[in-house]
Protein backbone atom coordinates (compact mmCIF):
# COMPACT_ATOMS: atom_id res chain seq x y z
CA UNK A 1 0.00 0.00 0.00
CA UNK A 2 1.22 3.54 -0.78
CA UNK A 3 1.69 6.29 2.01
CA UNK A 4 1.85 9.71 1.96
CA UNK A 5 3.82 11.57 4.50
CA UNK A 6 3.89 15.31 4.61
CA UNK A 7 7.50 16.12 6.52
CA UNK A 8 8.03 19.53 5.60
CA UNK A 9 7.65 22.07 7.70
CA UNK A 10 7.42 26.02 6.53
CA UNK A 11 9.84 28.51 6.73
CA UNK A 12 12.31 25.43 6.94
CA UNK A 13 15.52 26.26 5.34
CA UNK A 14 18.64 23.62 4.17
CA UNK A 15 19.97 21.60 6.67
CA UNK A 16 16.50 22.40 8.55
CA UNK A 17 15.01 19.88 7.50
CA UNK A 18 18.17 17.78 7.16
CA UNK A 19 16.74 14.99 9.85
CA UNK A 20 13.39 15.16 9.13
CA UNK A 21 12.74 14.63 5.76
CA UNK A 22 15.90 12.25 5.14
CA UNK A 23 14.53 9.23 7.48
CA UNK A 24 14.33 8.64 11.21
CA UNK A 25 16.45 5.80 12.44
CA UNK A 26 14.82 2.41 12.61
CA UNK A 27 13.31 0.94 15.74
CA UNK A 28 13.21 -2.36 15.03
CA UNK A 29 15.16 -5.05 14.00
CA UNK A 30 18.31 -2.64 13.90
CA UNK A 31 21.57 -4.13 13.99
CA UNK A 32 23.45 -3.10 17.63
CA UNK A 33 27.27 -3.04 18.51
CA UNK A 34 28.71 -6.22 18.35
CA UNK A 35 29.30 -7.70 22.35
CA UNK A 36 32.95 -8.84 22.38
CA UNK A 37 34.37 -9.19 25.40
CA UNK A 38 37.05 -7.37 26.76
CA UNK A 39 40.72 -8.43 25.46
CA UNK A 40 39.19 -9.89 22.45
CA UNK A 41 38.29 -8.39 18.86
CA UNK A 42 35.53 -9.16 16.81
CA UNK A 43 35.66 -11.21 13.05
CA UNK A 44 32.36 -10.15 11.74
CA UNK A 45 30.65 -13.63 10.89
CA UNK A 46 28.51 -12.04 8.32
CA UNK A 47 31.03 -10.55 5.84
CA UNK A 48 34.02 -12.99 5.56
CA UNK A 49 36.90 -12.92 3.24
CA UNK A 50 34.73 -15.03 0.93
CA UNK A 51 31.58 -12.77 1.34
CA UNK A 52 33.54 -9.74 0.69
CA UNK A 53 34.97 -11.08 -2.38
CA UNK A 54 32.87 -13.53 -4.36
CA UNK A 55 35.53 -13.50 -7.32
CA UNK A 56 37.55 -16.50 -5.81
CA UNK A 57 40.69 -14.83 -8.54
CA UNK A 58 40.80 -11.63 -5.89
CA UNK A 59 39.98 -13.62 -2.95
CA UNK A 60 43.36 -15.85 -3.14
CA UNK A 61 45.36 -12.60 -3.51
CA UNK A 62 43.97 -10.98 -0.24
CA UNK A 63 44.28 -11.25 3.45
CA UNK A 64 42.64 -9.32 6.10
CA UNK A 65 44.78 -6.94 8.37
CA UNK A 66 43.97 -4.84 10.52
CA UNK A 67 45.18 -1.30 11.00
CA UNK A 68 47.31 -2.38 14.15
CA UNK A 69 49.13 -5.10 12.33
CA UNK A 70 49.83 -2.45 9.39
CA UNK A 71 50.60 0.73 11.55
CA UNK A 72 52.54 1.36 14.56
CA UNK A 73 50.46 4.15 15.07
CA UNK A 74 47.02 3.30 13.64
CA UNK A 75 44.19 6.40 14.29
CA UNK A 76 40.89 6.76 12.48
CA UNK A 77 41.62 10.38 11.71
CA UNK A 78 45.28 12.46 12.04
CA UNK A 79 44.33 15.66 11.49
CA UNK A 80 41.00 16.16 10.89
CA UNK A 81 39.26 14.95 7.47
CA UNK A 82 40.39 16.77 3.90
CA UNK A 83 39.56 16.42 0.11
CA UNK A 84 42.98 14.89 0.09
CA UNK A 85 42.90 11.90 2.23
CA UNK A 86 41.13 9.78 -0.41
CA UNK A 87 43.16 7.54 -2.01
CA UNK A 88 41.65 4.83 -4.61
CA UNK A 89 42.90 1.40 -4.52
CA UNK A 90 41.89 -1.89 -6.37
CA UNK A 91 37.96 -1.06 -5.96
CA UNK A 92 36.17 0.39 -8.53
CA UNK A 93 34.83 2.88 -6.29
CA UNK A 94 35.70 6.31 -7.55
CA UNK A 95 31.83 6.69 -8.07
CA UNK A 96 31.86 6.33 -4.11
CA UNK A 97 35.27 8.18 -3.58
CA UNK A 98 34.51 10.93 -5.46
CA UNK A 99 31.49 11.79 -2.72
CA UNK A 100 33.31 10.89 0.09
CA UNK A 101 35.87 13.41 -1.10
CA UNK A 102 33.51 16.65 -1.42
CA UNK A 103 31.95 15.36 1.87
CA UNK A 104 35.26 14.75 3.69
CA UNK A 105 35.21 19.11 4.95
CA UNK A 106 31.41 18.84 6.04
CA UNK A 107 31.58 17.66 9.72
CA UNK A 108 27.68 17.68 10.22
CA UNK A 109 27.27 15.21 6.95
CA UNK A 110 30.58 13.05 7.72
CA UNK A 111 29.50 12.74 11.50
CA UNK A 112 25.71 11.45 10.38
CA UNK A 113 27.74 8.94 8.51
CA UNK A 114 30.55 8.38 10.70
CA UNK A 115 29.32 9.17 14.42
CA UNK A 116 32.44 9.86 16.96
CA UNK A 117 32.01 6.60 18.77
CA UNK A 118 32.70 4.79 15.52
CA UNK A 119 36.06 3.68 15.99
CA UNK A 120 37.33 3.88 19.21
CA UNK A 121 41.18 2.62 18.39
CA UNK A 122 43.64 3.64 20.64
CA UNK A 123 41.19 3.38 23.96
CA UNK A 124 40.13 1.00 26.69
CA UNK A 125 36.69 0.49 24.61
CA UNK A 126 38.37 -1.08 21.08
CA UNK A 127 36.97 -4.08 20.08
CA UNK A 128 37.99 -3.70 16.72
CA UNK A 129 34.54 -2.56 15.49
CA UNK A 130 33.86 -0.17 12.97
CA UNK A 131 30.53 1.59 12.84
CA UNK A 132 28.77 3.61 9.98
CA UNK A 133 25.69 4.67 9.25
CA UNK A 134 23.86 4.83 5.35
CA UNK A 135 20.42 6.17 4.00
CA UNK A 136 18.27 3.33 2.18
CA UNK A 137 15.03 3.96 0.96
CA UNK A 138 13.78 6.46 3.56
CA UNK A 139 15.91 4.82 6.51
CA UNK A 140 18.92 4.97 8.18
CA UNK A 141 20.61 2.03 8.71
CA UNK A 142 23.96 1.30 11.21
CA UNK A 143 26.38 -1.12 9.06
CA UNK A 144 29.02 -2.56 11.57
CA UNK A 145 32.15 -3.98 10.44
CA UNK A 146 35.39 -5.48 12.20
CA UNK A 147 38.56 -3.37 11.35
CA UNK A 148 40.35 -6.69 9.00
CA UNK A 149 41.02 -4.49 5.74
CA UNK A 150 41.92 -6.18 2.69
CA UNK A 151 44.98 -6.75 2.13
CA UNK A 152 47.41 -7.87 -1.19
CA UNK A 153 49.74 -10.25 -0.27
CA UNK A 154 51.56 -9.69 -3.07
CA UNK A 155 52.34 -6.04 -3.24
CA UNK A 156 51.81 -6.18 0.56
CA UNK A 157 49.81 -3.30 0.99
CA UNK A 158 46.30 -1.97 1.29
CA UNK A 159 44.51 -3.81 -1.67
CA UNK A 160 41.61 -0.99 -1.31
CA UNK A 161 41.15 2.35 -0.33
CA UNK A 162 43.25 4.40 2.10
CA UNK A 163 44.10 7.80 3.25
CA UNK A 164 46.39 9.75 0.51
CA UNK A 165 47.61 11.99 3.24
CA UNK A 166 48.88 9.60 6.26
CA UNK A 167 49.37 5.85 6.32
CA UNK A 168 48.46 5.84 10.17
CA UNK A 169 45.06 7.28 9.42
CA UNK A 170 42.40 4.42 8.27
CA UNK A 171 38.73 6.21 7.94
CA UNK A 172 38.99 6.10 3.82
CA UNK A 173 39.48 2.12 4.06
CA UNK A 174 36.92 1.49 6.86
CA UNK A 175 34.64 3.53 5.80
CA UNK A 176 34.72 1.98 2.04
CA UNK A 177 34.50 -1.51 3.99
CA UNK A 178 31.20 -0.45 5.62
CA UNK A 179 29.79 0.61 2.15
CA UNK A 180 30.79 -2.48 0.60
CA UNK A 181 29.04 -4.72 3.33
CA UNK A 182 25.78 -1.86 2.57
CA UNK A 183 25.83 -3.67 -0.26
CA UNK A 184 26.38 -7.20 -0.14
CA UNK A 185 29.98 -7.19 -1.11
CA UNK A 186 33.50 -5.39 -2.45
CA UNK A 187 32.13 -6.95 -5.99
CA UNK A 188 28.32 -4.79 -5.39
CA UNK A 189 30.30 -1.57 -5.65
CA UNK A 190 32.83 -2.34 -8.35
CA UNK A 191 31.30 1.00 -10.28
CA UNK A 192 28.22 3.09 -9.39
CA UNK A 193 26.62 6.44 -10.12
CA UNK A 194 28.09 9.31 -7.22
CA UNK A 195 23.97 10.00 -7.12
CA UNK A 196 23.72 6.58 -5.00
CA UNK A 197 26.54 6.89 -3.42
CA UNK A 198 25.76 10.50 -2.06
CA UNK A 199 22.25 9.35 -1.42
CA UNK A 200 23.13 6.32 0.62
CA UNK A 201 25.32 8.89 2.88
CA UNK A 202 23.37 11.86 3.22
CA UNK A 203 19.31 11.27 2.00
CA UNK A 204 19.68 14.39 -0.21
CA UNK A 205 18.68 14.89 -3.81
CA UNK A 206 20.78 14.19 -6.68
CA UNK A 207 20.00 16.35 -10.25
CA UNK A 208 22.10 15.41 -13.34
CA UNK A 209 22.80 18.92 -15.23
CA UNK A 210 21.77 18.97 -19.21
CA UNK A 211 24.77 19.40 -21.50
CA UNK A 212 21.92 20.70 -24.12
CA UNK A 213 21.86 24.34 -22.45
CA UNK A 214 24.75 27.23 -23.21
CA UNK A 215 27.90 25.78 -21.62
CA UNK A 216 28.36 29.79 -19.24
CA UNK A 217 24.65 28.42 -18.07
CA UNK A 218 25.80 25.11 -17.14
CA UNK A 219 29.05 26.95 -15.44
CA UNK A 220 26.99 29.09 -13.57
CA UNK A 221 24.69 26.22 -12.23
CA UNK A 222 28.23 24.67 -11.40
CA UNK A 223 29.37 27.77 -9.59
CA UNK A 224 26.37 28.45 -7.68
CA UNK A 225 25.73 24.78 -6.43
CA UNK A 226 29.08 24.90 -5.21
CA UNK A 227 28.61 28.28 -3.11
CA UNK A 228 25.48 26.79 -1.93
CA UNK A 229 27.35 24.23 -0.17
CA UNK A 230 26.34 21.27 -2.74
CA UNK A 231 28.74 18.42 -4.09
CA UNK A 232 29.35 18.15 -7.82
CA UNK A 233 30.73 15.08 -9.34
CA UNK A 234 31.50 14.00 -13.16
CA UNK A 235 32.12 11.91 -15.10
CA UNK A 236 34.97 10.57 -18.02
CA UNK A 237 33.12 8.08 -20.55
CA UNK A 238 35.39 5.31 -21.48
CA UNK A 239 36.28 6.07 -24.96
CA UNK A 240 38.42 9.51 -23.45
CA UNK A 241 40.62 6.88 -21.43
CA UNK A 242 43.92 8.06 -21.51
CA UNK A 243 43.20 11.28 -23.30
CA UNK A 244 45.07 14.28 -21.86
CA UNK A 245 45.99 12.33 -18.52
CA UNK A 246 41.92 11.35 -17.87
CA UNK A 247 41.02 8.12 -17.01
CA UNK A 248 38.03 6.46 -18.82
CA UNK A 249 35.01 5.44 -16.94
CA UNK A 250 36.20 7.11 -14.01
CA UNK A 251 34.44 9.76 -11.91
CA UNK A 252 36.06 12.97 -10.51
CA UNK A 253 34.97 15.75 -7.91
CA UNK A 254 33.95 18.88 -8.61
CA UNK A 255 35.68 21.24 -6.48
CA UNK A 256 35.68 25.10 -7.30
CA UNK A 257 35.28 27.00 -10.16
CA UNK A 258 36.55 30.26 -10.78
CA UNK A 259 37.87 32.84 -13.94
CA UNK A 260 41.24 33.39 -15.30
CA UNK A 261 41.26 37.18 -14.89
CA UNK A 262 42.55 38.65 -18.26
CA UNK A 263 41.93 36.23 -20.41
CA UNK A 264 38.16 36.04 -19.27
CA UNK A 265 38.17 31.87 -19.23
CA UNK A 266 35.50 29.97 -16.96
CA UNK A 267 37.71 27.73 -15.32
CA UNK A 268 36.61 24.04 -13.28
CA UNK A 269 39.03 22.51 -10.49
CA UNK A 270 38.73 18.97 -10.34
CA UNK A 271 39.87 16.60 -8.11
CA UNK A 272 40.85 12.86 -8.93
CA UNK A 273 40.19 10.04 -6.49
CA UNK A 274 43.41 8.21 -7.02
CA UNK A 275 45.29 11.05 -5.96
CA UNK A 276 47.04 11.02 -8.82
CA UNK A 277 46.87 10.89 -12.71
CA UNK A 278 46.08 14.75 -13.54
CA UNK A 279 44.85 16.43 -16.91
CA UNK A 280 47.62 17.57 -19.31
CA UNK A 281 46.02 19.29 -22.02
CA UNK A 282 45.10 23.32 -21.48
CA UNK A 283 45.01 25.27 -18.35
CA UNK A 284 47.23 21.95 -16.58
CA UNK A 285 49.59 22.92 -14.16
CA UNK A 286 52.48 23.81 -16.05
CA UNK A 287 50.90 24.94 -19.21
CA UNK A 288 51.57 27.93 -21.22
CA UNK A 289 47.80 29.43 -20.58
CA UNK A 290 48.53 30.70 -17.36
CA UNK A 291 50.50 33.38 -19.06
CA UNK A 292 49.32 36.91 -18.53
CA UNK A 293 46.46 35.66 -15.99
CA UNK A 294 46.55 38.13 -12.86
CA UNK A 295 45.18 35.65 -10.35
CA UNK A 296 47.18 32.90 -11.28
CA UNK A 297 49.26 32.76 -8.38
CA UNK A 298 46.08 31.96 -5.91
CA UNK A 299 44.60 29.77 -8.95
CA UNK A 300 47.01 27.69 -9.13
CA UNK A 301 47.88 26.36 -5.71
CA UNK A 302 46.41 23.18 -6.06
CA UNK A 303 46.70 20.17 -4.13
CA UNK A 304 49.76 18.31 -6.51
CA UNK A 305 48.50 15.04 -6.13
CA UNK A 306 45.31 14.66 -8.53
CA UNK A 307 43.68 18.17 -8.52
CA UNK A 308 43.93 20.41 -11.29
CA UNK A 309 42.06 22.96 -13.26
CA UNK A 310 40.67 22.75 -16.91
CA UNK A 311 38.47 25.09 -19.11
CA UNK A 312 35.12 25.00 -19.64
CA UNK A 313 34.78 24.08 -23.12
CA UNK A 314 37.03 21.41 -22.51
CA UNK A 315 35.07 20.15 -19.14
CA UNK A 316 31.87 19.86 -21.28
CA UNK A 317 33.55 18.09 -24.02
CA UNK A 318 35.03 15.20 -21.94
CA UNK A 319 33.16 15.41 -19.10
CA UNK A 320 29.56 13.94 -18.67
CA UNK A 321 26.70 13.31 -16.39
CA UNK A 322 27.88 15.82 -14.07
CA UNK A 323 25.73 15.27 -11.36
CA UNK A 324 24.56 18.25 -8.37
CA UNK A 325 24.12 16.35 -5.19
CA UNK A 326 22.61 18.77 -2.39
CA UNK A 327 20.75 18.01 1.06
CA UNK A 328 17.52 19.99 -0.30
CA UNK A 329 17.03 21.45 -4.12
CA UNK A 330 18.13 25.10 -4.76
CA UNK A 331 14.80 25.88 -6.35
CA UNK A 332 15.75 29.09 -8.69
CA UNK A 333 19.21 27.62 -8.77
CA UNK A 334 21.08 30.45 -7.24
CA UNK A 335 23.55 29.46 -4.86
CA UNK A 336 21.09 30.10 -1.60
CA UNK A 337 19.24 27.48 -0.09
CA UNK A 338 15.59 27.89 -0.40
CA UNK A 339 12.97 27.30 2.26
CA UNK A 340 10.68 23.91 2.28
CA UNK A 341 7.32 24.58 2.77
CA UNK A 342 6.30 21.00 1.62
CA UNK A 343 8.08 17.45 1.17
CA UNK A 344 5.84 14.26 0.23
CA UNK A 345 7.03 10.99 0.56
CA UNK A 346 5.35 8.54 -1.59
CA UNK A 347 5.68 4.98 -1.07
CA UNK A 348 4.91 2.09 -3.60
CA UNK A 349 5.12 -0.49 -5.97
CA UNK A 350 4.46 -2.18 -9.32
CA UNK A 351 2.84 -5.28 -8.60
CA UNK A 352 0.39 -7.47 -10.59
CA UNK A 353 -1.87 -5.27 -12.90
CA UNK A 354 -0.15 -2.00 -12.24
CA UNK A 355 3.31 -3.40 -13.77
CA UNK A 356 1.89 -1.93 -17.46
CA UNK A 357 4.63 -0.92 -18.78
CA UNK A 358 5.32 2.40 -21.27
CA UNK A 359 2.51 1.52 -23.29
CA UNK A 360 -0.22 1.04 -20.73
CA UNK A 361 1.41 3.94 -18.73
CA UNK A 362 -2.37 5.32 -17.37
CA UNK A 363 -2.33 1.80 -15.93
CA UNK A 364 0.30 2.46 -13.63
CA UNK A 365 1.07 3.27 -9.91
CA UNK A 366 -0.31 7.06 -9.97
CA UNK A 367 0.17 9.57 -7.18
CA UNK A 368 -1.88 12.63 -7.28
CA UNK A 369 -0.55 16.15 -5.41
CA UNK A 370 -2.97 19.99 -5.63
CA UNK A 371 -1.09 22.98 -6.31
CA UNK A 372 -3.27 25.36 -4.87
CA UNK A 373 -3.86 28.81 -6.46
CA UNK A 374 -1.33 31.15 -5.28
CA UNK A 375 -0.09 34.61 -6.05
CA UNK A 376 2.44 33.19 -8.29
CA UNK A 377 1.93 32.54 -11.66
CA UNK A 378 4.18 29.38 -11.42
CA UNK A 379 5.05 27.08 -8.53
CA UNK A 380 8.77 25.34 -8.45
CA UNK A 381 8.38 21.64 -8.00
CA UNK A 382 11.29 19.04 -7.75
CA UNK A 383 10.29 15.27 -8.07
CA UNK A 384 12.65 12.78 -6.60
CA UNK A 385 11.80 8.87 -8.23
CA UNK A 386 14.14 6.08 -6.28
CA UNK A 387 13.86 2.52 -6.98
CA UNK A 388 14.24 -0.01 -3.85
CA UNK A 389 17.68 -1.59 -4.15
CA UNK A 390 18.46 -4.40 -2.44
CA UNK A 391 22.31 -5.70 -1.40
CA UNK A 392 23.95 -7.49 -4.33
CA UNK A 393 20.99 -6.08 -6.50
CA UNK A 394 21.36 -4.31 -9.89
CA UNK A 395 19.42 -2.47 -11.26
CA UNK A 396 18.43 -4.56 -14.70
CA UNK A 397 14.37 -2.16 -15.29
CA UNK A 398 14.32 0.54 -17.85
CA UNK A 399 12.40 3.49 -15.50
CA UNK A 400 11.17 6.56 -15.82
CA UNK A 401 8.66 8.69 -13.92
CA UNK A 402 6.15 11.44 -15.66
CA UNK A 403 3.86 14.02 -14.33
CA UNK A 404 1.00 14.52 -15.68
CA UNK A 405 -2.10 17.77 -15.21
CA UNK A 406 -5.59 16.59 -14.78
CA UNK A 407 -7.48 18.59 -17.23
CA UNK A 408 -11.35 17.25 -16.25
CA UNK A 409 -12.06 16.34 -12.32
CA UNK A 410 -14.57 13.63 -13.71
CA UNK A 411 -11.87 11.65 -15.45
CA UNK A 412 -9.52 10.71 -14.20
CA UNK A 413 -8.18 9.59 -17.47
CA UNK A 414 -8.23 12.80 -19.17
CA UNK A 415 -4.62 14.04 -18.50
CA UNK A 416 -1.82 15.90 -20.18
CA UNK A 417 1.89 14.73 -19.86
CA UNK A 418 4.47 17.21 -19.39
CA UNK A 419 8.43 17.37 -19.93
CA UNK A 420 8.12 14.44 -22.36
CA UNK A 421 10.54 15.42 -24.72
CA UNK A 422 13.40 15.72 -21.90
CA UNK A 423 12.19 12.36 -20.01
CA UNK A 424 13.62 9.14 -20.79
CA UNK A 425 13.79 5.60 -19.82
CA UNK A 426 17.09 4.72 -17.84
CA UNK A 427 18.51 2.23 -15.71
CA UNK A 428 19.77 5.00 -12.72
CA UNK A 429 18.44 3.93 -9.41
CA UNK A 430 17.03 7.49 -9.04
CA UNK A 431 16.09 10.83 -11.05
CA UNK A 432 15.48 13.90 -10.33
CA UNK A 433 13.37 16.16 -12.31
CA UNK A 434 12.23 20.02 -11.94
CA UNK A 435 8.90 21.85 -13.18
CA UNK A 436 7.08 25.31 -12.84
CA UNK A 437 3.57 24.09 -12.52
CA UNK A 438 0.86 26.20 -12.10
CA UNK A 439 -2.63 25.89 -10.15
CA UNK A 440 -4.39 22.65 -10.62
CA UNK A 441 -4.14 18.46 -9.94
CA UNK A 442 -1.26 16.67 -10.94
CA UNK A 443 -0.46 13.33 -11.02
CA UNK A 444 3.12 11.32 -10.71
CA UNK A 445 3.11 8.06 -12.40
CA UNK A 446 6.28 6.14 -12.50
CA UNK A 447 6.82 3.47 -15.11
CA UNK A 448 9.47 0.13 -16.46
CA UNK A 449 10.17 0.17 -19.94
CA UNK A 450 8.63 -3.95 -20.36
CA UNK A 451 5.36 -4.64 -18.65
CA UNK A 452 5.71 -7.28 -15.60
CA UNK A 453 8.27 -6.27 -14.18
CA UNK A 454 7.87 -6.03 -10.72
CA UNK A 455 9.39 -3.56 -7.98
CA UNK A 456 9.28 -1.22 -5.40
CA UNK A 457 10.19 2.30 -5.44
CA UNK A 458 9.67 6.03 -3.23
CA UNK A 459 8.86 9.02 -5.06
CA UNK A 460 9.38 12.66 -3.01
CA UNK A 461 7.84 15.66 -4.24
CA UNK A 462 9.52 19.54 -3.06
CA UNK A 463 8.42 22.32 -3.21
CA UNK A 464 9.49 25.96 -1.60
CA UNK A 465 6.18 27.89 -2.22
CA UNK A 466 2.83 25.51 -1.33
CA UNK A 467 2.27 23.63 1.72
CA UNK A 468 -0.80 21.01 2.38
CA UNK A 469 -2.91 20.02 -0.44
CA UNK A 470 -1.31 16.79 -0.93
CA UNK A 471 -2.30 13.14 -1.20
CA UNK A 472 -1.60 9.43 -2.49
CA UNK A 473 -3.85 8.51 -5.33
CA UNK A 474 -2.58 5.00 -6.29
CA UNK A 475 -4.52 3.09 -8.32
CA UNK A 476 -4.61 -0.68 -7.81
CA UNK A 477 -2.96 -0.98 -4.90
């Protein structure tokens, strides 16, 4: 059955609402701290060497250590938490990395995910536990692991992630541990979208910008998400591997932008998880465009391990799905965080009859929400669509989720789709999508590609202007 939950409040600004809209922490059934006994340390029976790493190939090459067997002086953090403690190992994880990185100067996001009891190392209460906490489907849930990091026997080092910055400091590796137990296994997260993986650690929304508007429009969206306070992340698509020092199928942070004054050049920092492997075509660090720039003394003191600047043309020709993660939309897209005065939760399914399809798409799960008349012409609305994933689950539906104006109250059939040209079936776990709608009924009907398929999923509707008026319509169920 779908529910409705109004969770807004008004006059609720940002981080607000941060609690309260994301998910409450489950009551029941939630995993607790481990009991080990003192003297002892826990080996989680759950996630084993052979759990973590179905590929038996991997598995042979790999030991667990923990951080007291690798450091003399193990800590989970040295000095505090920077951009450039992430360092990438064997795990295809940049996807996650990339978040983690743009998160890692945000103490009230890191600390939901990484409370300050985590990892007591060092103290009377270490049991060599590792806790975490991720955002799944409207919950929070606490992911407990013991501190045994993977380990190459060959190289003898860390086989996954670890901290660029100190080899005594071990909350990149732990923390990457916990997110691949979140999800069944090392193997789960071998490559992502940075939307999940900023979802899973904050409950925010995700937007992926369209290269189809004027590149200074995209730059300023860039720009002002960034002064906001949001996380940007891109993308390199495969077939740029190697090009100018990228890596293909790789995904980067987004970490400033800024102009080359003189030369009057929108400029992009980027940051690479590896922490190393930098771009060597224009505006690099040692090329010949920084001539004749007046601020390129404070541009260009960049991190030298995997940060580096490049132009905007060239950012939007190898660079894709650059992706705006934020805790609440930026409505007018302006840099400020608006007020909520309304968030809807809407939980359902496909199931049986309502599994159409695209072709029966009035057959679907449909969830109906008023905009009231108002004294603007226009209301801002941003609709959220997530699919349920479960661990060791992929994502394998073609989805897509339309709105649609009722245009007679005695039929409920007589409806007009909007934003069809820019919507399209994809396999992303969630969407995002924005509209100015004006006074009347609307309704949100998500839909797979094939009929049949079956699955569960949580739509969440924002808006900054109306509050009340809203309701689950869902046919079928």
């Amino acid at each position: 059955m779908a529910n409705s939950r109004r969770t807004g409040s008004a006059g609720t600004a940002g981080r607000g609402l941060m609690v309260q809209f994301r998910g409450l922490r489950l009551h029941d059934d939630v995993p607790s701290m481990p009991k080990v006994p003192p003297g002892q340390l826990w080996e989680d029976p759950n996630f084993d060497l052979h759990v973590a790493f179905p590929d038996p190939v991997i598995a042979q090459r790999l030991k667990w250590k923990r951080p007291t067997e690798i450091s003399r002086n193990p800590q989970l953090y040295t000095d505090g938490t920077t951009r450039f403690d992430i360092g990438q190992g064997g795990a295809g994880t940049c996807w996650f990395l990339s978040i983690v990185a743009s998160i890692a100067k945000d103490d009230e996001i890191l600390k939901e995910v990484v409370p300050d009891d985590a990892y007591p190392i060092g103290t009377w209460a270490y049991r060599g536990v590792f806790h975490a906490r991720f955002w799944r489907f409207g919950q929070w849930e606490d992911v407990y692991v013991d501190d045994r990091l993977p380990f190459d026997k060959r190289n003898r080092e860390l086989w996954g992630a670890h901290s660029a910055s100190d080899p005594n400091e071990f909350w990149v590796a732990l923390l990457e541990k916990a997110f691949a137990k979140f999800h069944g296994s090392y193997d789960a997260v071998d490559g992502g979208d940075p939307s999940d993986a900023y979802l899973a650690m904050t409950g925010g929304v995700a937007e992926t910008l369209d290269y189809d508007e004027d590149a200074q429009k995209t730059f300023s969206r860039i720009r002002n998400a960034l002064k906001s306070g949001a996380i940007v992340a891109a993308g390199v698509p495969d077939k740029f591997n190697n090009k100018h020092g990228l890596i293909g199928s790789h995904a980067y942070s987004v970490t400033k932008t800024a102009v080359a004054k003189g030369k009057g050049v929108s400029l992009i920092r980027i940051l690479n998880p590896w922490g190393k492997s930098e771009w060597t075509g224009p505006w690099s660090d040692k090329s010949r465009e920084w001539e004749g720039v007046s601020n390129s003394k404070e541009l260009r003191t960049v991190n030298d391990e995997g940060e580096f600047w490049i132009c905007l043309k060239d950012f939007m020709h190898y660079f894709y799905h650059t992706t705006v993660c934020s805790l609440t939309p930026d409505f007018d897209q302006d840099g400020v965080p608006d007020s909520l005065e309304c968030v809807a939760n809407f939980y359902g399914a496909w199931r049986g009859e309502t599994a159409a399809g695209c072709y029966n798409k009035l057959k679907n799960p449909r969830f109906q929400f008023t905009v009231p008349t108002s004294g603007s012409a226009k209301v801002p609305v941003v609709v959220q669509f997530i699919m349920k994933r479960e661990p060791n689950e992929a994502n394998t539906f073609l989805t897509r989720c339309d709105i649609f104006k009722l245009l007679d109250q005695t039929s409920r059939n007589a409806v007009r789709i909007l934003g069809e040209e820019t919507n399209k079936y994809s396999y992303q776990n969630q969407t995002t999508f924005r509209h100015e709608l004006s006074a009347g009924v609307y309704f949100i009907i998500p839909s797979t590609m094939e009929p049949g398929q079956e699955k569960s999923f949580l739509i969440r509707v924002f808006s900054s202007v109306f509050r009340g008026n809203v309701s689950a319509y869902q046919r079928g169920l």
